[in-house]
Structure formats: structure tokens, C-alpha cells
C-alpha atoms as a PDB file:
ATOM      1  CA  UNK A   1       0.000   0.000   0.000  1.00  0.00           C
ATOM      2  CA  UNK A   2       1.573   3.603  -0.962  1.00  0.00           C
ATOM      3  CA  UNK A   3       0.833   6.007   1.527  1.00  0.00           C
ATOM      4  CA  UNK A   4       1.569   9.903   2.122  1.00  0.00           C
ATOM      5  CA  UNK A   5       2.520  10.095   6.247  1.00  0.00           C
ATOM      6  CA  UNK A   6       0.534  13.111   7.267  1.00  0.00           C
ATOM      7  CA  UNK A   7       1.710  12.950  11.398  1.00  0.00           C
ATOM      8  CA  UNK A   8       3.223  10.841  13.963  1.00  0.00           C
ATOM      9  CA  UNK A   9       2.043  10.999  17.518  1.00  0.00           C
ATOM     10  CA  UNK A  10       4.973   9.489  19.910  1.00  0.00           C
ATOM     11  CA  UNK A  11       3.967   6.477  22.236  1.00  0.00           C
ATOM     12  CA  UNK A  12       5.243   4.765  25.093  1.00  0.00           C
ATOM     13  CA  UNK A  13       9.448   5.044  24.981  1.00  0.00           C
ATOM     14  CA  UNK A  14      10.245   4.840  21.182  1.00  0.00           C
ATOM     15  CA  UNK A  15       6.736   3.403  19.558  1.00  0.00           C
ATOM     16  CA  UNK A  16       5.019   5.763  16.885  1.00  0.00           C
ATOM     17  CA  UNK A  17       1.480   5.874  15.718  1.00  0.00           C
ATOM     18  CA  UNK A  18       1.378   7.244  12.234  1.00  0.00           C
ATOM     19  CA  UNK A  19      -1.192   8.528  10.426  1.00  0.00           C
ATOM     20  CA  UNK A  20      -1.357   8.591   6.463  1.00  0.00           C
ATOM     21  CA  UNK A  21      -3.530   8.727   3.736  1.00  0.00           C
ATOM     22  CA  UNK A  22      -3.646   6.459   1.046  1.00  0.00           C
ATOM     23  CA  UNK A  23      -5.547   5.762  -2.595  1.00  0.00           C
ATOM     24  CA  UNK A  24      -8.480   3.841  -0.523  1.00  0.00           C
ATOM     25  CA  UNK A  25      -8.913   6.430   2.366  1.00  0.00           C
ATOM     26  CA  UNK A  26      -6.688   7.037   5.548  1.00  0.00           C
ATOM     27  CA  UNK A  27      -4.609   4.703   7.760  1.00  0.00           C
ATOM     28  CA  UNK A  28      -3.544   4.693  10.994  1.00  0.00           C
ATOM     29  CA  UNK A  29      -0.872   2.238  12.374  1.00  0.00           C
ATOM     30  CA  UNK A  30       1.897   1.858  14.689  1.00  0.00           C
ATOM     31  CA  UNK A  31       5.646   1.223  14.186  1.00  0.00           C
ATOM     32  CA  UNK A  32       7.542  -0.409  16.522  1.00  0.00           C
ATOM     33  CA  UNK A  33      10.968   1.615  17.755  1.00  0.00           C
ATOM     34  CA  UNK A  34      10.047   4.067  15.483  1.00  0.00           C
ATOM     35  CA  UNK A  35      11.658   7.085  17.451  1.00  0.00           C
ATOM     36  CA  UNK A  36      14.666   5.237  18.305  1.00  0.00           C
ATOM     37  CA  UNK A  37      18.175   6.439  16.987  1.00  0.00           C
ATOM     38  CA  UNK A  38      18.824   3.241  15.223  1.00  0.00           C
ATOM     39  CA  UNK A  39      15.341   2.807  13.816  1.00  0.00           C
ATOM     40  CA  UNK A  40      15.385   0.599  10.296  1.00  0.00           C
ATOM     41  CA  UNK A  41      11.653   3.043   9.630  1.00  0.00           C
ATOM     42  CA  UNK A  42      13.121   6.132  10.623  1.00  0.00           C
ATOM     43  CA  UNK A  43      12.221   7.316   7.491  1.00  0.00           C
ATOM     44  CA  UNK A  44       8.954   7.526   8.429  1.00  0.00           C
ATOM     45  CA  UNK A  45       9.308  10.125  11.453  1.00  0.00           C
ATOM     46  CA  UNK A  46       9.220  12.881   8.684  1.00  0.00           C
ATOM     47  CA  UNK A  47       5.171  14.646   7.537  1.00  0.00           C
ATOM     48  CA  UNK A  48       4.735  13.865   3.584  1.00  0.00           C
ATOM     49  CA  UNK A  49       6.933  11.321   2.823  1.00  0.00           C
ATOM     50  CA  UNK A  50       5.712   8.469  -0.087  1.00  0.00           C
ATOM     51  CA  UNK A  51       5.894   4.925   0.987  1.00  0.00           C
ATOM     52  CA  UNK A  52       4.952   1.428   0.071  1.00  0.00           C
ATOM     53  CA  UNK A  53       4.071  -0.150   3.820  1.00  0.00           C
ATOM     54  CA  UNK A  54       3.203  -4.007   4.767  1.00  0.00           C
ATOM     55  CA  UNK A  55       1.157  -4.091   7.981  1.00  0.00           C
ATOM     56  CA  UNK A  56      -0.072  -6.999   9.930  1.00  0.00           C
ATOM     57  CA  UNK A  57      -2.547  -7.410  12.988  1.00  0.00           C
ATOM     58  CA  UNK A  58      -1.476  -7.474  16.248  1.00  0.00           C
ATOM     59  CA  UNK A  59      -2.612  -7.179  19.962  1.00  0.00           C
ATOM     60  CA  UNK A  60      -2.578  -3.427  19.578  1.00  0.00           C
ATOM     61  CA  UNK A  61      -5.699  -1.202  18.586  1.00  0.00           C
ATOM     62  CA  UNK A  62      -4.060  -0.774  15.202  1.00  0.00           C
ATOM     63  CA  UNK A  63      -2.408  -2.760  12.674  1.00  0.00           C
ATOM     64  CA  UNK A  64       1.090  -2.757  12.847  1.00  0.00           C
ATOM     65  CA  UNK A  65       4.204  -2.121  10.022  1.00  0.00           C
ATOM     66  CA  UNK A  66       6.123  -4.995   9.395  1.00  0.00           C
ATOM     67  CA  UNK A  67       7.959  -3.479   6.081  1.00  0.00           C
ATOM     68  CA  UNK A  68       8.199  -0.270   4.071  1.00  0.00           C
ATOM     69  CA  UNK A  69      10.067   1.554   1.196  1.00  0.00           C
ATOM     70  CA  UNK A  70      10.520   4.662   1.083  1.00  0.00           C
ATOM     71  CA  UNK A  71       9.452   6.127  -2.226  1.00  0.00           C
ATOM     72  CA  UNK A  72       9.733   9.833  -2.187  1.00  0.00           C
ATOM     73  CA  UNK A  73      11.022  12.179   0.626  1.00  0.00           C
ATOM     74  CA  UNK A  74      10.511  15.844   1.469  1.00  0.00           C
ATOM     75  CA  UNK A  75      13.979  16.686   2.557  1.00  0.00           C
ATOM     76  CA  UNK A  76      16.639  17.616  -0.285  1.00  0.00           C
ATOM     77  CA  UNK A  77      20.028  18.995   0.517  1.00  0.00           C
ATOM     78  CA  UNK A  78      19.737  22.678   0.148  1.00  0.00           C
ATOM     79  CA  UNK A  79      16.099  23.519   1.827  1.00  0.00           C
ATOM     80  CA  UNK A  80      14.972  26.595   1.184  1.00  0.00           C
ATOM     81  CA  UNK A  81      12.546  28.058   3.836  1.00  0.00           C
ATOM     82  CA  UNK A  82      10.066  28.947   1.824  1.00  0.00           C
ATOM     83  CA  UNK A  83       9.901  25.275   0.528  1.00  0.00           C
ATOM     84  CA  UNK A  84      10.040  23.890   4.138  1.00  0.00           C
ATOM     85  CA  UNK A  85       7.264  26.574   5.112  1.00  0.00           C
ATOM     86  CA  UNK A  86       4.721  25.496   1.831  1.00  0.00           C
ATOM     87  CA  UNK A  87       5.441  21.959   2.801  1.00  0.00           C
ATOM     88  CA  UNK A  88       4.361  22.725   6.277  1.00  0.00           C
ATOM     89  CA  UNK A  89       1.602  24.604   5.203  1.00  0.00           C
ATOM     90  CA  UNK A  90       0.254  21.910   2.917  1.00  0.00           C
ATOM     91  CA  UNK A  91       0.661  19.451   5.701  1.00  0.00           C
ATOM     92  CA  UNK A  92      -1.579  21.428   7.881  1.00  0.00           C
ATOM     93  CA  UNK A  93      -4.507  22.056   5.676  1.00  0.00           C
ATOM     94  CA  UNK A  94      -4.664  18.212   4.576  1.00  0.00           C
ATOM     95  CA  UNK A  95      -4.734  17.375   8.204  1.00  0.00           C
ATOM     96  CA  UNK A  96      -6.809  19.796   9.510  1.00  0.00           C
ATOM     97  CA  UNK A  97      -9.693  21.235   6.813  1.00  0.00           C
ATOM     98  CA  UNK A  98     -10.784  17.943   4.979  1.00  0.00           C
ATOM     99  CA  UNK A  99     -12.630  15.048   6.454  1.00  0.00           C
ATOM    100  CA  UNK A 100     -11.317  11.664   6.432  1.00  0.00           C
ATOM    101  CA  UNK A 101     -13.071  10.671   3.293  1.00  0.00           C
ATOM    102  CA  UNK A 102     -12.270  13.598   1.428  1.00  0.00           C
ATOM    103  CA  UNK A 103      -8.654  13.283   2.402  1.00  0.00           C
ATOM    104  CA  UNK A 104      -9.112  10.155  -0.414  1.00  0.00           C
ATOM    105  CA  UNK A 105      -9.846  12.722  -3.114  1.00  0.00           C
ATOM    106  CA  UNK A 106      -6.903  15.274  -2.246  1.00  0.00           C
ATOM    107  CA  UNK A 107      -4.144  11.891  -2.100  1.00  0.00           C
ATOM    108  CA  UNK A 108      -3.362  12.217  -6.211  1.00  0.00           C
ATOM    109  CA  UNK A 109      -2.784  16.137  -6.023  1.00  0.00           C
ATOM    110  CA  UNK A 110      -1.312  15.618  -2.389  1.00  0.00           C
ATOM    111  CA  UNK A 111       1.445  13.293  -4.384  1.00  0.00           C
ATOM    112  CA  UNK A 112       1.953  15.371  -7.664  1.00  0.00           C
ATOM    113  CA  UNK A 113       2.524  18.433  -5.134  1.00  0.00           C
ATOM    114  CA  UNK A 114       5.257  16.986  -3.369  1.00  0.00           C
ATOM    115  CA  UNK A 115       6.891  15.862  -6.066  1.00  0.00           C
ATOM    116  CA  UNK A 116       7.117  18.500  -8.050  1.00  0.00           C
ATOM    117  CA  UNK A 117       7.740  21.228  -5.071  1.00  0.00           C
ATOM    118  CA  UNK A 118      11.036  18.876  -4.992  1.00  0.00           C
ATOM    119  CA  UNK A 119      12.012  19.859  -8.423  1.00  0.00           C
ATOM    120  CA  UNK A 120      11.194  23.514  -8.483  1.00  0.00           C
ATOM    121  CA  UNK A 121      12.861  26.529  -7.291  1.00  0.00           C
ATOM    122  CA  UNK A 122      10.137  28.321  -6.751  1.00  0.00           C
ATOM    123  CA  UNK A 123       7.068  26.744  -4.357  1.00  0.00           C
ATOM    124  CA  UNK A 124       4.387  29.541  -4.776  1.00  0.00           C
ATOM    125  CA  UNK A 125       2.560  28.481  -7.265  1.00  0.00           C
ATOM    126  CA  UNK A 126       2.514  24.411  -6.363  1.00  0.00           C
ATOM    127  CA  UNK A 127       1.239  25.529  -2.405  1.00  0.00           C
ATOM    128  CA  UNK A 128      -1.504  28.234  -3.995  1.00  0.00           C
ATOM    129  CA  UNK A 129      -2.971  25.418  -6.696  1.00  0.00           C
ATOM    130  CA  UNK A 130      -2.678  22.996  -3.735  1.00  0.00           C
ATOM    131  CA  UNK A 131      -4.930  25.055  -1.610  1.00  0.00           C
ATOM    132  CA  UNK A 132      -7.440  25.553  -4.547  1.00  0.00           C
ATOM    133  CA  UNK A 133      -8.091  22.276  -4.873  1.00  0.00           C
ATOM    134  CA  UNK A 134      -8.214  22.075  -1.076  1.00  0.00           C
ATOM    135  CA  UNK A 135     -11.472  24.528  -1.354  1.00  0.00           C
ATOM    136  CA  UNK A 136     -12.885  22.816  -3.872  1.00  0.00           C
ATOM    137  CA  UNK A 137     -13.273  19.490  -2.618  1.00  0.00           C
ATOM    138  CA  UNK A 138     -14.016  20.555   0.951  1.00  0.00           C
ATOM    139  CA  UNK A 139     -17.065  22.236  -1.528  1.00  0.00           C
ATOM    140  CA  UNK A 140     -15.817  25.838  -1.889  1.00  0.00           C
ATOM    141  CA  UNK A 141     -16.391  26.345  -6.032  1.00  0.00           C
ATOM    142  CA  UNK A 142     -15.273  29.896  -6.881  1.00  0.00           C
ATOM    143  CA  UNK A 143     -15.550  31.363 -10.133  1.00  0.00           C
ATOM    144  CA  UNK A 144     -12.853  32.437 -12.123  1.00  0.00           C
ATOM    145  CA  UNK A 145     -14.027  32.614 -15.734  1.00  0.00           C
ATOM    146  CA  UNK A 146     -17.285  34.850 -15.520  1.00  0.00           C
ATOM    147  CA  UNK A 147     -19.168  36.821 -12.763  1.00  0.00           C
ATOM    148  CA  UNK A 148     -20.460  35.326 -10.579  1.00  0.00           C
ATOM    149  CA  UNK A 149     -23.586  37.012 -10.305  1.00  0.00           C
ATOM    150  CA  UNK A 150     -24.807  37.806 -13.960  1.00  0.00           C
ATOM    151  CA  UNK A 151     -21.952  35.024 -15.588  1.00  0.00           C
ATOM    152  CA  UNK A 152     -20.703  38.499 -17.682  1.00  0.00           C
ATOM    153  CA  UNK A 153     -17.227  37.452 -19.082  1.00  0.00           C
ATOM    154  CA  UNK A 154     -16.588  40.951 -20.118  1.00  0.00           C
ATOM    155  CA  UNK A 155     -15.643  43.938 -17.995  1.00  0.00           C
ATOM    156  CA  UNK A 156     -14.341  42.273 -14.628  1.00  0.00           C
ATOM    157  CA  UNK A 157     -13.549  44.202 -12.086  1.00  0.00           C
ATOM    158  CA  UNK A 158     -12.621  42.238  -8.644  1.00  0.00           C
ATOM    159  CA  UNK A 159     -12.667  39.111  -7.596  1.00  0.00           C
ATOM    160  CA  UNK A 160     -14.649  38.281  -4.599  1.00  0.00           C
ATOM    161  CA  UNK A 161     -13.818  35.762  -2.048  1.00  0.00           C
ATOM    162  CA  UNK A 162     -17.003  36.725   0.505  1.00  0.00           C
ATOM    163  CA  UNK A 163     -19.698  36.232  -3.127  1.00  0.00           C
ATOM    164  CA  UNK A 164     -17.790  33.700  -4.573  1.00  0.00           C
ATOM    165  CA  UNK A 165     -15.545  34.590  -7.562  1.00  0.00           C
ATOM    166  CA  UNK A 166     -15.411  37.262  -9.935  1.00  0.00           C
ATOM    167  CA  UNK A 167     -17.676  40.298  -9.890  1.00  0.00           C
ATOM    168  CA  UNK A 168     -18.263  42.465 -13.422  1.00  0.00           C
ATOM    169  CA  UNK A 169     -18.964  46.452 -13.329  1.00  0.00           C
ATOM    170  CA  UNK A 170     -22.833  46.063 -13.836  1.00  0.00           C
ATOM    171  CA  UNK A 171     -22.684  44.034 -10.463  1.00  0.00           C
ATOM    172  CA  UNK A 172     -20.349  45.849  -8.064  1.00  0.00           C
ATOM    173  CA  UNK A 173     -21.688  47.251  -5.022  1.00  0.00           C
ATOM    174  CA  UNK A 174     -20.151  49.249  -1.990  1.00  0.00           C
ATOM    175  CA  UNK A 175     -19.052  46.894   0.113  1.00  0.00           C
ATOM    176  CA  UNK A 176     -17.593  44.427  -2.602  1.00  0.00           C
ATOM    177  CA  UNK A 177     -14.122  43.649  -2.098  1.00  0.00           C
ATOM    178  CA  UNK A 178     -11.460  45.652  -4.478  1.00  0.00           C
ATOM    179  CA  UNK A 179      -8.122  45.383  -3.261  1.00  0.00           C
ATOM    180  CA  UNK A 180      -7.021  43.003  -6.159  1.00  0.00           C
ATOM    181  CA  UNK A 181      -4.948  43.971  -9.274  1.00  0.00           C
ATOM    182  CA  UNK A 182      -5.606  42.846 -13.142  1.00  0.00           C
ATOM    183  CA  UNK A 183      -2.226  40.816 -12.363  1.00  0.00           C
ATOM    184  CA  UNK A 184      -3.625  39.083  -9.235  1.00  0.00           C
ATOM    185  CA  UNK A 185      -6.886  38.116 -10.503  1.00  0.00           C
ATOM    186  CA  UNK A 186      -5.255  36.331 -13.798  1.00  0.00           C
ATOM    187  CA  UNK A 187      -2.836  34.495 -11.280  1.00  0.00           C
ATOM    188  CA  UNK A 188      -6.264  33.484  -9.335  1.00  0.00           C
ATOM    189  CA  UNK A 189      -8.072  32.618 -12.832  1.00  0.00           C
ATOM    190  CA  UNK A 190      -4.694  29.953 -13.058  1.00  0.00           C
ATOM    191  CA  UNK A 191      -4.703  28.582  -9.555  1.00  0.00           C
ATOM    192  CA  UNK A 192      -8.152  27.547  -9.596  1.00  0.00           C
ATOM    193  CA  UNK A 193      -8.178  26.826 -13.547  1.00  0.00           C
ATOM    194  CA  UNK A 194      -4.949  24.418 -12.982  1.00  0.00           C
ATOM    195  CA  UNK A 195      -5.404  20.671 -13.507  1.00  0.00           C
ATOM    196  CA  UNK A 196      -2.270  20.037 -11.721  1.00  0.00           C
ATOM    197  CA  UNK A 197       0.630  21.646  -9.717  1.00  0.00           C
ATOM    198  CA  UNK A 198       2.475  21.905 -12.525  1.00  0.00           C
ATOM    199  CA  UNK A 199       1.151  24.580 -13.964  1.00  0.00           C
ATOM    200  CA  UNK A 200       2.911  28.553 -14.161  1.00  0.00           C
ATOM    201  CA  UNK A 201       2.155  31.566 -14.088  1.00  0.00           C
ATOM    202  CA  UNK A 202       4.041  35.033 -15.163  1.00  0.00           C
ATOM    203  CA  UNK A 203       2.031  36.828 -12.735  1.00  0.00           C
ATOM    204  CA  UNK A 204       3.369  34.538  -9.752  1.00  0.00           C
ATOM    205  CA  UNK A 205       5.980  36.989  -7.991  1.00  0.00           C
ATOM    206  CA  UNK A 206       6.275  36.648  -4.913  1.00  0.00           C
ATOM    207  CA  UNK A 207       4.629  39.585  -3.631  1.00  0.00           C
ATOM    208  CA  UNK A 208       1.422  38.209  -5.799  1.00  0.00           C
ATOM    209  CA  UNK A 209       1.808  35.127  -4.205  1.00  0.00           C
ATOM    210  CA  UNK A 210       1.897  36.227  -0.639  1.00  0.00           C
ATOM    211  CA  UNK A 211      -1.273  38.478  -1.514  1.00  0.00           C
ATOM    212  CA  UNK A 212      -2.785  36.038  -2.553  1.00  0.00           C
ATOM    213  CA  UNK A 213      -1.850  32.985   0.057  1.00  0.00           C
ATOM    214  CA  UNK A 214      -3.063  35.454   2.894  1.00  0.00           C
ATOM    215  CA  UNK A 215      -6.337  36.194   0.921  1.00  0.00           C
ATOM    216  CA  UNK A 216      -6.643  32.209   1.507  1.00  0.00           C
ATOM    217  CA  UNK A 217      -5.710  32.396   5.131  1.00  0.00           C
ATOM    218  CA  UNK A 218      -8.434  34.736   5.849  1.00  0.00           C
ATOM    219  CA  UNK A 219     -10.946  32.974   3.698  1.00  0.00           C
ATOM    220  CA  UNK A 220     -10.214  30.156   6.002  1.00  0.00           C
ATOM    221  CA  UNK A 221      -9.932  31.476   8.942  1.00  0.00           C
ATOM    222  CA  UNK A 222     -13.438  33.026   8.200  1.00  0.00           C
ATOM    223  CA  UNK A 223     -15.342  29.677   6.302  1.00  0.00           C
ATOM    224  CA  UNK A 224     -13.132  26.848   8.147  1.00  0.00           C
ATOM    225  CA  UNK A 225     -12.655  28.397  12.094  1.00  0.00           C
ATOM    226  CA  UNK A 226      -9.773  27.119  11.733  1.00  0.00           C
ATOM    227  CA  UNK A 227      -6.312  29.596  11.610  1.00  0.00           C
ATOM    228  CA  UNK A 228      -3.088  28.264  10.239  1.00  0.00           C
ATOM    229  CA  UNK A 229      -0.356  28.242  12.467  1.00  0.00           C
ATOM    230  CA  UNK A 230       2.091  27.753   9.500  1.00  0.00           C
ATOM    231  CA  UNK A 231       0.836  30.651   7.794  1.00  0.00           C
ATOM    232  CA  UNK A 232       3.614  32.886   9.321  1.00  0.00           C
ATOM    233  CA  UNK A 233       6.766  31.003   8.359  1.00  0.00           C
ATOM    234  CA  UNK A 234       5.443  31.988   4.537  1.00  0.00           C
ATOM    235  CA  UNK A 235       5.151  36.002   5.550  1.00  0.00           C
ATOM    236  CA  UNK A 236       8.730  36.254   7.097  1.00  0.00           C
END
């Protein structure tokens, strides 16, 4: 079974219980010595790594691992902290803002993320798709290709994350939100349009990005109750 280790939770002296997600739905098992210095799984001890695991039945409330392979890890040589931080921050909204069986539908995109923040130098534009898709299956659909109100695909002004997606002249009011550039709302059209993390952007600088990753946080914070502690290793 390939699964994506989401967090370990120490027990007794040097036992782990590790949860993951996997293809069929999430897992939760234990691994023997797994916090121990000379731990053959040690591996394992680290959020978002790929594995194959075997696990058998045992005495204990959970199955337990009796083999894995590492597939794919997180750590490279030169870490950049803005990688570490988007890894961290995609960690926490898997955990935290889907329900176990949606965590099922986010494992393919969960995967393809990892993989190709390791091969890019940048990780803004992986960690914003990411959290796109996040909203969507959690059943947040905003729209980024017409407005929202009278589906107008001419004439946009704003893009609205309190009435759902993007807002046309005819249809803005006082209060709407209209703190967004043209540059910022194409980057937003992408993110949400994206099939997979993959996909660039011109309009991803940095400053964009952050803009637009704290538009998220507060979206969240506001929809989910929920506030991201990793948020501020990404506005440092």
C-alpha cells in the first residue's frame, strides 16, 4: 500500500502511531521503535513522505508495520525556507480542513505536489494550486471565468472571495471587495483553472503570491474556524 505520512504521535518510549492517507482512504498504524536512533523506519518520522508499507494485525488497537520503502522524501540537501514553510503549510490544511473521506480525493494532487515542489525553485505556485483544490473538494467552487452574479465574461472588475468569484462592473456594489490587481486576478483565474501543480504563471511573484496565500488564510480562517499556524513562516 503507498501512503503519504501526514503525522506521527509518539507512544510509550520509542513506539510511533502514524497517520497517512492512502488511494483507498486514511490509515492509521503503529511502528515499533520508530523514534529510536537506530530505527530501520526512521524514514517515516518525517510529515509527507511516499511509501509502500506491509502491515499486519497485532494485539494493539491498530495494525502494525512490518515493512516499508521509502518512495519519495521531502527533505533535499539545500532547503529553502520557503519550501520547508509550503510543505508545512500543505501538511496542515490536509490534516486539519478535509474530512477523512475527502482526504481520499486530495491523495493524487497531495502526491503530484510533493513531487514537483522537490524539483522547483520556486514553491508559490505548487502551495496556492494545492490550496485551490483544497477549497474545492471541501465544496468551496469559486468562479474564475465569468461573474459570478450575472456570468458576464466581459468587464471584470474584482474578484470576490465573501460572493464567490469574480464580480463584473454592472454588479459591483459598496461593500464588494477591491483590493485586487488585473495581475492578481489572472494568477487566481490559473490557480483555480490548474489541472495540476504543474502549472505557471508570469504573474506569480512573490509579492502576488503572498497576496494572494493570505487572501486564503483569511478565507479560512473566516469559512473553516480554523487559523493556520504555519501561515507565518510563509510572511517572514
Amino acid at each position: 500500500m503507498r501512503v503519504v505520512i501526514i503525522s506521527i504521535t509518539p507512544y510509550k518510549e520509542k513506539d510511533g502511531i502514524v497517520n497517512a492517507i492512502s488511494s483507498d482512504g486514511t490509515i492509521t498504524f503503529l511502528v515499533r521503535g520508530l523514534l529510536g536512533p537506530n530505527s530501520k523506519n526512521s524514514a517515516l518520522n518525517t510529515n509527507l513522505v511516499i511509501a509502500d508499507i506491509e502491515l499486519q494485525e497485532g494485539n494493539f488497537k491498530y495494525p502494525v508495520l512490518k515493512s516499508s520503502t521509502v518512495i519519495s522524501s521531502p527533505i533535499k540537501l539545500t532547503n529553502d525556507y520557503y519550501y520547508l514553510g509550503s510543505l508545512m503549510v500543505i501538511n496542515e490544511v490536509t490534516k486539519n480542513l478535509l474530512q477523512d473521506e475527502e482526504k481520499t480525493l486530495i491523495y493524487g494532487d497531495l502526491v503530484n505536489t510533493i513531487e514537483t515542489l522537490r524539483t522547483k525553485s520556486d514553491p508559490w505556485m505548487p502551495m496556492l494550486i494545492f490550496l485551490a483544490k483544497i477549497l474545492k473538494i471541501s465544496g468551496y467552487e469559486f468562479e474564475v471565468n465569468k461573474c459570478v452574479f450575472c456570468g458576464n465574461k466581459k468587464d471584470i472588475r474584482t474578484f470576490s472571495f465573501s460572493d464567490g468569484g469574480f464580480v463584473c462592473s454592472s454588479c459591483l456594489n459598496k461593500d464588494t471587495e477591491r483590493d485586487l490587481s488585473k495581475e492578481q486576478m489572472l494568477l487566481l483565474r490559473t490557480i483555480f483553472n490548474a489541472d495540476n501543480s504543474k502549472v505557471d504563471s508570469p504573474h506569480c511573484t512573490k509579492e502576488n503570491a503572498l497576496f494572494i496565500f493570505n487572501k486564503f488564510i483569511t478565507f479560512i480562517s473566516d469559512s473553516y474556524g480554523f487559523v493556520l499556524k504555519t501561515a507565518a513562516l510563509l510572511n517572514k
